[in-house]
N, C-alpha and C. Protein backbone atom coordinates (compact mmCIF):
# COMPACT_ATOMS: atom_id res chain seq x y z
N UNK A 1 0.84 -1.17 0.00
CA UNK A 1 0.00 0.00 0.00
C UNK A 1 0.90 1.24 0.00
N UNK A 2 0.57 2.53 0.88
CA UNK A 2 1.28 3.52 0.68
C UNK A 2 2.25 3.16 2.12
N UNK A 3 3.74 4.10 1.39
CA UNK A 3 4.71 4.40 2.65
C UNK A 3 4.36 5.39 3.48
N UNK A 4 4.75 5.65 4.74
CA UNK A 4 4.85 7.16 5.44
C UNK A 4 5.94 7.92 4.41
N UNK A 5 6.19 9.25 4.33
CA UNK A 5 6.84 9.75 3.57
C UNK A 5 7.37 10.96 4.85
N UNK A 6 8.83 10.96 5.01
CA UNK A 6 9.13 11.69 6.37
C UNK A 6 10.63 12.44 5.40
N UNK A 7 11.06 13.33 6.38
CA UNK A 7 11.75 13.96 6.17
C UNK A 7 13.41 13.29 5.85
N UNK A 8 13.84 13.29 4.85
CA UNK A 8 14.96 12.08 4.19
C UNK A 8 16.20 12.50 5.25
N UNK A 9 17.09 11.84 5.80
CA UNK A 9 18.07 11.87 6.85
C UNK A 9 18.89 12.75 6.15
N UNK A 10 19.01 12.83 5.01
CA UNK A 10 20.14 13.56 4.25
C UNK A 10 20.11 14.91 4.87
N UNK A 11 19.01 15.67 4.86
CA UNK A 11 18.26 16.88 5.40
C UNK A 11 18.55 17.22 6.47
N UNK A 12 19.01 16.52 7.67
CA UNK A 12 18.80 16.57 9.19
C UNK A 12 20.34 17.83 9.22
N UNK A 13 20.05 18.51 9.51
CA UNK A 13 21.00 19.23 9.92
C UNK A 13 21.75 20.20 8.69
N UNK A 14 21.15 19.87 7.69
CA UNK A 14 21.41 20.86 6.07
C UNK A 14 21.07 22.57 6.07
N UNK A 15 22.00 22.72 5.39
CA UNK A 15 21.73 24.40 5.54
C UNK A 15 20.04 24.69 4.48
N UNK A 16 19.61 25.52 4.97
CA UNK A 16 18.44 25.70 3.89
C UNK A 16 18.51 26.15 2.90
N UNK A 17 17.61 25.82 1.38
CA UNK A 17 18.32 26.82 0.24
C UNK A 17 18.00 28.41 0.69
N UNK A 18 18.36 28.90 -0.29
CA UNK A 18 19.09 30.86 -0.21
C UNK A 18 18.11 31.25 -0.96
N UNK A 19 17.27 32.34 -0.61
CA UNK A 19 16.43 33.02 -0.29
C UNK A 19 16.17 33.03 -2.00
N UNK A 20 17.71 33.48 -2.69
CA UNK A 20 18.08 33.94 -4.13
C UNK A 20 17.05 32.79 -4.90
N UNK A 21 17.80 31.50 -4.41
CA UNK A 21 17.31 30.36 -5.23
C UNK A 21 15.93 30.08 -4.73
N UNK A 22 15.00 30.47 -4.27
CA UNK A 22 13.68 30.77 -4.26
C UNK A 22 12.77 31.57 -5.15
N UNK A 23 13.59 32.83 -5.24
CA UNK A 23 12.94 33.70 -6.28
C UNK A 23 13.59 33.41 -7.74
N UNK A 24 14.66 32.65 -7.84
CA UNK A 24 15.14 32.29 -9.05
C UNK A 24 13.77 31.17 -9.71
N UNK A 25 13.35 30.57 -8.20
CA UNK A 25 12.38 29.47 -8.90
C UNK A 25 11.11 30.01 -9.15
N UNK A 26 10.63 30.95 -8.45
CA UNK A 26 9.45 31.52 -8.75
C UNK A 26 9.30 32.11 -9.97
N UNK A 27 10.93 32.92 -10.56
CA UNK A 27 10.52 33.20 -11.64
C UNK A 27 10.05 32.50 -13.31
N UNK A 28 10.60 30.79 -12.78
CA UNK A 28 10.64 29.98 -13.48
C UNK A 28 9.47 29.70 -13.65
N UNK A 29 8.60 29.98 -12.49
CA UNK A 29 7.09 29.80 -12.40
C UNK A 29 6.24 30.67 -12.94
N UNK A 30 6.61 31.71 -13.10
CA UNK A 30 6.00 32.87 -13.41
C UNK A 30 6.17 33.19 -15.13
N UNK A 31 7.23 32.43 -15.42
CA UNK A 31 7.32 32.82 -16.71
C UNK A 31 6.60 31.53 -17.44
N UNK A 32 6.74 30.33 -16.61
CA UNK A 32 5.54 29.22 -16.94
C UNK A 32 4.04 29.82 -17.40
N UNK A 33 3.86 30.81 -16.35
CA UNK A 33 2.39 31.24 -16.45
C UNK A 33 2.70 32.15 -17.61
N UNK A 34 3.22 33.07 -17.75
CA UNK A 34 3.57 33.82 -19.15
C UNK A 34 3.17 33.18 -20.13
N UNK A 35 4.37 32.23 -20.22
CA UNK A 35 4.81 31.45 -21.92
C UNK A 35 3.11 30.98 -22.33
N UNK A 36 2.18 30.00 -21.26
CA UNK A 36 1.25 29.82 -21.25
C UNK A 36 -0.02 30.59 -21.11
N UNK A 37 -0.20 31.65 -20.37
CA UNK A 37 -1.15 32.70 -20.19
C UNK A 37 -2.36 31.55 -19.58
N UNK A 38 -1.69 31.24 -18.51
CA UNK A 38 -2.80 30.37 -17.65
C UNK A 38 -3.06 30.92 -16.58
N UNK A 39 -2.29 31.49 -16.44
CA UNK A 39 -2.89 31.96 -14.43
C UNK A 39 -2.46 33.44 -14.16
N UNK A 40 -3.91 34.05 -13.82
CA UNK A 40 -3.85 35.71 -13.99
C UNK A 40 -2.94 36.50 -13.17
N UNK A 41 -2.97 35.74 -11.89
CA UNK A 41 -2.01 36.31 -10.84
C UNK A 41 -0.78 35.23 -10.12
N UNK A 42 0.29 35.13 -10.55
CA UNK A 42 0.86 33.58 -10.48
C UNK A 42 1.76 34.16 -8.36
N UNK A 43 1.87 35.44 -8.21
CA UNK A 43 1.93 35.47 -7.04
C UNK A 43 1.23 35.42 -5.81
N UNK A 44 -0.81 34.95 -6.05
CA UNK A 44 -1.34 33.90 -5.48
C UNK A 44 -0.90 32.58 -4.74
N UNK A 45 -0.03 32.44 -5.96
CA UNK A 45 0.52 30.85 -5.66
C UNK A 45 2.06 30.27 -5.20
N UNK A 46 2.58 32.24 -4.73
CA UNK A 46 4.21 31.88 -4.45
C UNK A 46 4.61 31.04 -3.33
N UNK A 47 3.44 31.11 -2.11
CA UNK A 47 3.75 30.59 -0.88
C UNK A 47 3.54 29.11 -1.20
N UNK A 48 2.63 28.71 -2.05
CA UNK A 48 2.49 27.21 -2.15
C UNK A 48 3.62 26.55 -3.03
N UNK A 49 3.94 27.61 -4.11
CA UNK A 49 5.09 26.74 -4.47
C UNK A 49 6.19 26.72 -4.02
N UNK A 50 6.71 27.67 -3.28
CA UNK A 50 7.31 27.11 -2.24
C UNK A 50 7.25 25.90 -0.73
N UNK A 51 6.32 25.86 -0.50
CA UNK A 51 5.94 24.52 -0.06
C UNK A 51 6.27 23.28 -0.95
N UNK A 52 5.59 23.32 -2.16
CA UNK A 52 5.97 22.73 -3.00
C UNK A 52 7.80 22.19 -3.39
N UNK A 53 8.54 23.24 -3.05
CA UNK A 53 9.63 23.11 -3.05
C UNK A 53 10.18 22.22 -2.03
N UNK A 54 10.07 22.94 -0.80
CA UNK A 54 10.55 22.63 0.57
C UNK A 54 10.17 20.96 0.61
N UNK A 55 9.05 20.30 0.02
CA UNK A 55 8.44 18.72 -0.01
C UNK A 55 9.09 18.18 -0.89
N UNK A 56 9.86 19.34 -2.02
CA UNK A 56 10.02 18.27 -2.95
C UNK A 56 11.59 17.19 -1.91
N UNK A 57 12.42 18.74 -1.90
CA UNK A 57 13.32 18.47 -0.98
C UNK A 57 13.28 17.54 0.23
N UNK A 58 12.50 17.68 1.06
CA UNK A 58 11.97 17.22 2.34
C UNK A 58 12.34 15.07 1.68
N UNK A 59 11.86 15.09 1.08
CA UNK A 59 11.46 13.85 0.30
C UNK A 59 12.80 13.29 -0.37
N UNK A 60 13.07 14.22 -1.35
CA UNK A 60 14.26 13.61 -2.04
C UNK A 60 15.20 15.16 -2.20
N UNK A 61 16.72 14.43 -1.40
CA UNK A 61 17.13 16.12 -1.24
C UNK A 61 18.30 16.18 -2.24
N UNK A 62 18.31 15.62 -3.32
CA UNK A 62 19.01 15.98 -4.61
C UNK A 62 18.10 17.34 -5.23
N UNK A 63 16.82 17.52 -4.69
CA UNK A 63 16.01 18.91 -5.60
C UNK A 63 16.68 19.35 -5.02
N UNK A 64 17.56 20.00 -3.70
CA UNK A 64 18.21 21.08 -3.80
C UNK A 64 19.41 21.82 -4.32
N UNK A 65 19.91 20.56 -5.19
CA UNK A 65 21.27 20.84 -5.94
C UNK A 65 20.52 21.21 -7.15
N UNK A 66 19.40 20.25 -7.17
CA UNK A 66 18.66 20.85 -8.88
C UNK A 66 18.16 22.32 -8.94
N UNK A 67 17.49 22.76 -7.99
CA UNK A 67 16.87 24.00 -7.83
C UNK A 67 18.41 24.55 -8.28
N UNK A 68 19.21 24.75 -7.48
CA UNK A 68 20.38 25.31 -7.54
C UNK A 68 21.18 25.26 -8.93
N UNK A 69 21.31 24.74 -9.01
CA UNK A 69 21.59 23.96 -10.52
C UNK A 69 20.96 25.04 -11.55
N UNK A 70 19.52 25.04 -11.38
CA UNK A 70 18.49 25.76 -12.23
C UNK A 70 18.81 26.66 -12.01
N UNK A 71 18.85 27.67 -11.32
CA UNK A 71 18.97 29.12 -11.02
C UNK A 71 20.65 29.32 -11.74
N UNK A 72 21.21 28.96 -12.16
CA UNK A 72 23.14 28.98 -12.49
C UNK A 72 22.37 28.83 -13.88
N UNK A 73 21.96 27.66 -14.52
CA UNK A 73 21.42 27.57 -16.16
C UNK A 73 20.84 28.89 -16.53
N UNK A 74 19.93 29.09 -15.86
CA UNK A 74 18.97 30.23 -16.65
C UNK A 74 19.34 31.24 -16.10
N UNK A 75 20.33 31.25 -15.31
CA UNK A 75 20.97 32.79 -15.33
C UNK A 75 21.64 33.08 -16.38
N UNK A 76 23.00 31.93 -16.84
CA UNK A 76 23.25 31.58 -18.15
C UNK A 76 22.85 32.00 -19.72
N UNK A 77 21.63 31.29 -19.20
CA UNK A 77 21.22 31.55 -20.43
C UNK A 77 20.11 32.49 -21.16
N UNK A 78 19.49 33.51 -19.81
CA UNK A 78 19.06 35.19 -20.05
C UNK A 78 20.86 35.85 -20.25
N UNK A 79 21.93 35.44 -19.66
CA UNK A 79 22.62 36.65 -20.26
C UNK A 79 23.06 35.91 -21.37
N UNK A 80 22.78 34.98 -22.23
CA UNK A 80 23.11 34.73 -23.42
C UNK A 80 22.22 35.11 -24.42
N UNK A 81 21.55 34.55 -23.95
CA UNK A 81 19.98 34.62 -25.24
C UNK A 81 19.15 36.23 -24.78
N UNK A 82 19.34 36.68 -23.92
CA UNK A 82 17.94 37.55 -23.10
C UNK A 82 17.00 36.49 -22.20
N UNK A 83 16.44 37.29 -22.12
CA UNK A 83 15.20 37.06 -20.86
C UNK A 83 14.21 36.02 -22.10
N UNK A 84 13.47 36.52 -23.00
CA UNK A 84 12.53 36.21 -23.42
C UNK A 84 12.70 34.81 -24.18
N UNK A 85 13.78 35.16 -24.76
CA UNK A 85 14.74 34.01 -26.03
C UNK A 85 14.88 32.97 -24.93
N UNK A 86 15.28 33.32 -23.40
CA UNK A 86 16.00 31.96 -22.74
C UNK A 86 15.11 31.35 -22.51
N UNK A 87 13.69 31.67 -22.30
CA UNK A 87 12.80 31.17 -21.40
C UNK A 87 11.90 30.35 -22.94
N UNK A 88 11.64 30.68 -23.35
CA UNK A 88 11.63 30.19 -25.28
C UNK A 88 12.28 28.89 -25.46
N UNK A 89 13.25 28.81 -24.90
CA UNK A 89 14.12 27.73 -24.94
C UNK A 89 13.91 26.75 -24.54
N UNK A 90 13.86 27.48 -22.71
CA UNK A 90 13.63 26.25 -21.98
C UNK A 90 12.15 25.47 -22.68
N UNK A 91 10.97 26.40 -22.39
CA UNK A 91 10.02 25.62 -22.83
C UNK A 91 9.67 25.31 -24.62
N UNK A 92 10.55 24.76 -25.13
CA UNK A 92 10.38 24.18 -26.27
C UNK A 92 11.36 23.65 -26.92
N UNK A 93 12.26 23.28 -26.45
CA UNK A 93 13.60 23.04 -27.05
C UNK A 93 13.29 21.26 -26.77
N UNK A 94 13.29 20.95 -27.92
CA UNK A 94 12.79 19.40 -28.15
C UNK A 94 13.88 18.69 -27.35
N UNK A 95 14.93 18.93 -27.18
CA UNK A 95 16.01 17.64 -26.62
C UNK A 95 15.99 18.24 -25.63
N UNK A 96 15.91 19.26 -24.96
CA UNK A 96 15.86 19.45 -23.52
C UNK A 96 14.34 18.41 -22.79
N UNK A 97 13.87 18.19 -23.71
CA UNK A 97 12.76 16.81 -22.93
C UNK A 97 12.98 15.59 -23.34
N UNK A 98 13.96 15.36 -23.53
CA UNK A 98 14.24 14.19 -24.15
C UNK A 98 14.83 13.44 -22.64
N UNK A 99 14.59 12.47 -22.05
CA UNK A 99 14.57 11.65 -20.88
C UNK A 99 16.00 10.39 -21.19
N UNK A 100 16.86 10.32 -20.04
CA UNK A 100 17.15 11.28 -18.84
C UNK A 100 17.93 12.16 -19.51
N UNK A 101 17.50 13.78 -18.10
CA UNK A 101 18.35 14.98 -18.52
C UNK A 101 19.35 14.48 -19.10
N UNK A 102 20.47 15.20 -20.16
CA UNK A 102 21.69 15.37 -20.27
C UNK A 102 22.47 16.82 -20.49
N UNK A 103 21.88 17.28 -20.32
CA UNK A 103 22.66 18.51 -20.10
C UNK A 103 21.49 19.44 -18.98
N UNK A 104 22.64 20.52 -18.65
CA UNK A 104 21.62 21.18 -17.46
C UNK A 104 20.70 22.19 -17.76
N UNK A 105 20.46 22.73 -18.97
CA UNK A 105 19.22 22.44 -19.54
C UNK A 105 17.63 21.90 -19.73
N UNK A 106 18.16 20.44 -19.77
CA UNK A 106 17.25 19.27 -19.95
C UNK A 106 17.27 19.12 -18.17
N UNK A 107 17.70 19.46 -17.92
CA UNK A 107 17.90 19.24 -15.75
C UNK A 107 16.71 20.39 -15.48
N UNK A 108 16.95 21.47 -15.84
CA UNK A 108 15.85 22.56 -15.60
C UNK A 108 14.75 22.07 -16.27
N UNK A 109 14.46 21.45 -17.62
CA UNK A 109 13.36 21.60 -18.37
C UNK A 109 12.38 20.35 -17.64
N UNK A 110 13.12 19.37 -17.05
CA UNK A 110 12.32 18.12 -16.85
C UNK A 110 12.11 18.08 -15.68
N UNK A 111 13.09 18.42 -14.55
CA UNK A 111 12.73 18.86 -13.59
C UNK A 111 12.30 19.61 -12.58
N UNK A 112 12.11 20.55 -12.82
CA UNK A 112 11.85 22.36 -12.39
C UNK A 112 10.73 22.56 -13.58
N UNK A 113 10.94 22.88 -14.90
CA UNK A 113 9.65 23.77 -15.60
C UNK A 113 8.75 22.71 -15.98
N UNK A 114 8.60 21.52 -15.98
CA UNK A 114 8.11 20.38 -16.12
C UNK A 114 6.72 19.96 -15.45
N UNK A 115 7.97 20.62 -13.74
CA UNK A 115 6.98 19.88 -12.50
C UNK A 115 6.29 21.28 -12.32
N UNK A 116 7.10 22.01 -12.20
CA UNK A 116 5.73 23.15 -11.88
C UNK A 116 4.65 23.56 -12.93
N UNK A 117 5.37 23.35 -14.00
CA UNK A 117 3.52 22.88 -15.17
C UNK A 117 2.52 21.84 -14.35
N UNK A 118 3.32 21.06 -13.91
CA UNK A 118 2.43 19.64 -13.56
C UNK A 118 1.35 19.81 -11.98
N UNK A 119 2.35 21.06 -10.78
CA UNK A 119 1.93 21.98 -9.70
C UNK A 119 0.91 22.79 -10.49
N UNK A 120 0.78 23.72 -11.51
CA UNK A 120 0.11 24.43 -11.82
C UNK A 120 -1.14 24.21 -12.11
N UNK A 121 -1.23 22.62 -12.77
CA UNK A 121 -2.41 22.27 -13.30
C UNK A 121 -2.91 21.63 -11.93
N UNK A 122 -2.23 20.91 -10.72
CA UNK A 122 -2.85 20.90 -9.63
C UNK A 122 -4.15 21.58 -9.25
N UNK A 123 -3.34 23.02 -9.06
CA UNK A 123 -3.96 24.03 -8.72
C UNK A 123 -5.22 24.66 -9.50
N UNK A 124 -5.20 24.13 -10.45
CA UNK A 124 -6.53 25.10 -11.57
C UNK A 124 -5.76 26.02 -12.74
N UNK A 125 -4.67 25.70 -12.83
CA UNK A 125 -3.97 26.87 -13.42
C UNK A 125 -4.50 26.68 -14.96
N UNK A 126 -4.56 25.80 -15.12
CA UNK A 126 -4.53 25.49 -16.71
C UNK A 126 -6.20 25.74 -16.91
N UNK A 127 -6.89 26.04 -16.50
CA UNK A 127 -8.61 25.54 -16.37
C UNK A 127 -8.68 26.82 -17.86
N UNK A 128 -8.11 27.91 -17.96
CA UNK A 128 -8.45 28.77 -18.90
C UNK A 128 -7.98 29.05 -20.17
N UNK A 129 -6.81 28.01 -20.50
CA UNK A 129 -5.63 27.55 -21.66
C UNK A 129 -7.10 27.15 -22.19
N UNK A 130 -6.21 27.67 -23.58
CA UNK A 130 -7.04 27.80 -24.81
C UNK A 130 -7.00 26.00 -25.74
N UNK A 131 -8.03 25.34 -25.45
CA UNK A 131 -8.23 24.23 -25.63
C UNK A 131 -8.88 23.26 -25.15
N UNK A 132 -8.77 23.82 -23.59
CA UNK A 132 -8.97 22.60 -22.62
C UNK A 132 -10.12 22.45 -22.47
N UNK A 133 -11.08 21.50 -23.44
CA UNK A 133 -12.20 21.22 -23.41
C UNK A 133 -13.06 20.84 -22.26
N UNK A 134 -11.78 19.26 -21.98
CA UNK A 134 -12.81 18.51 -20.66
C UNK A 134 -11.89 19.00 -19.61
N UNK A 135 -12.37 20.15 -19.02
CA UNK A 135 -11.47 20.30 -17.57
C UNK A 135 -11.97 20.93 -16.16
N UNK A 136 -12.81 19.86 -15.67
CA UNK A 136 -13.92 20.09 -14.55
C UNK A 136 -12.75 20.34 -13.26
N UNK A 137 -11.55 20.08 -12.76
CA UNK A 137 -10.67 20.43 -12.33
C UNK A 137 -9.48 19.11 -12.42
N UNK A 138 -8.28 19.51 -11.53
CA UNK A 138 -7.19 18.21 -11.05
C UNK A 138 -8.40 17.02 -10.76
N UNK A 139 -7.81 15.47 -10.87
CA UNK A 139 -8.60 14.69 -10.49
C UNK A 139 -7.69 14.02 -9.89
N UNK A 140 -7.30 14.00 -8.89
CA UNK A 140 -6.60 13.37 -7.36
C UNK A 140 -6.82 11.83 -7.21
N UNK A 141 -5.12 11.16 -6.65
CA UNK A 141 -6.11 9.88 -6.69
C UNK A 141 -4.71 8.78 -7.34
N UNK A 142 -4.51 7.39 -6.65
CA UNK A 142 -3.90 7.20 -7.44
C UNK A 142 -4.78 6.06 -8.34
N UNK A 143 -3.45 5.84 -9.41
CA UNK A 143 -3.93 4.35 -10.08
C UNK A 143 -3.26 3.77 -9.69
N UNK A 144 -4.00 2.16 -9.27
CA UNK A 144 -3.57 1.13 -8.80
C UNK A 144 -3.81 -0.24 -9.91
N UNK A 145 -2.82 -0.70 -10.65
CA UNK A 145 -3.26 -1.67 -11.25
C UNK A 145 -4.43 -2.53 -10.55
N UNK A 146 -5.11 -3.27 -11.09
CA UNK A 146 -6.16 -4.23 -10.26
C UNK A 146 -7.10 -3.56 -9.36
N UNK A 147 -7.37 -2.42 -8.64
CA UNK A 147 -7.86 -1.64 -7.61
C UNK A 147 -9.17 -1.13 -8.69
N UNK A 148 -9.96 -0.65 -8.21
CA UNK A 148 -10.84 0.13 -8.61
C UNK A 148 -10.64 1.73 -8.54
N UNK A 149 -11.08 2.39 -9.44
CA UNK A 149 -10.71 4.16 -9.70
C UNK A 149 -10.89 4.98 -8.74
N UNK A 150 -10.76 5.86 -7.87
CA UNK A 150 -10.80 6.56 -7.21
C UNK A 150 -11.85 7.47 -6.96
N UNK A 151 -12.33 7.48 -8.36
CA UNK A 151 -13.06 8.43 -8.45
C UNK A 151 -14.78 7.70 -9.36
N UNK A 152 -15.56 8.27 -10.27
CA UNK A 152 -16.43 7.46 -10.36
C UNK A 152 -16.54 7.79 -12.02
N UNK A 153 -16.51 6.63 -12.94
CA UNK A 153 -15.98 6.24 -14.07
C UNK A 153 -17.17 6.55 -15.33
N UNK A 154 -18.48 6.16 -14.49
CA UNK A 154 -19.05 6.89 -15.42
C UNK A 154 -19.84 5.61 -15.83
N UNK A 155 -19.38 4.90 -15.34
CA UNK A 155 -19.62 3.10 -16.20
C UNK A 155 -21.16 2.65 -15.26
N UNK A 156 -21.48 1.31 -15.62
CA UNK A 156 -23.26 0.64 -15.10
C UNK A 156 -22.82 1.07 -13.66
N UNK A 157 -24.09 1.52 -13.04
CA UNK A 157 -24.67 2.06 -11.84
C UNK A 157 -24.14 3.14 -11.05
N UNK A 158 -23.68 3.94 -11.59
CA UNK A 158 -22.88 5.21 -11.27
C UNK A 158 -23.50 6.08 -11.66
């Protein structure tokens, strides 16, 4: 069934990330909501994605070399490309999603602008993207091979 999920030993006594590499990630978030034009006010949602952060860490504490990691790339690569061009990049640059990362790049794109697309639509973010036909909200929940759905399928006597 499910594990407890507790704070990874690695953590116990770790310095916390830097304030910098917080707002480095928010902006990663923010320009998510940009590139997309999904979510009207994306600093609604700074305190949660930071939570978001702090769990990812809490859990598995290699995200804090990645966060870190991320904030060094796309500093990189706004003073290479600009602001607009870098962020262009990240989200569309076909081999930067190409699985597993290989360059730090593909480290930011799959892990950082990836997951907080994946946080965003949590949240409702995506509910107003131009397309999204069937989208009554997130549907929570896992799949369990063999188990029955979580939720209610639609199928005889439902």
């Amino acid at each position: 069934m499910y594990q407890e999920a507790v704070n990874h030993p690695l953590n116990w006594g770790a310095q916390p990330l830097g304030i910098e590499v917080y707002e480095a990630m928010f902006e990663i978030f923010e320009q998510v909501c940009t590139f997309w034009d999904n979510l009207a006010n994306p600093h609604d949602f700074k305190s949660r994605l930071f939570i978001f952060m702090d769990n990812r860490i809490s859990l598995r504490p290699e995200y804090k070399a990645i966060y870190v990691q991320a904030q060094r790339t796309m500093a990189d690569l706004v003073d290479k490309l600009g602001r607009e061009e870098a962020y262009r990049t990240l989200f569309t640059d076909k081999i930067a999603n190409q699985s597993p990362p290989r360059t730090p790049l593909a480290l930011v794109r799959q892990k950082v602008s990836n997951e907080f697309i994946a946080f965003q639509v949590s949240q409702g973010g995506f509910k107003a993207f131009s397309g999204a036909i069937n989208y009554p909200s997130f549907i929570a929940g896992a799949f369990i091979p063999g188990e029955p759905a979580p939720y209610r399928t639609g199928g005889k006597g439902q």
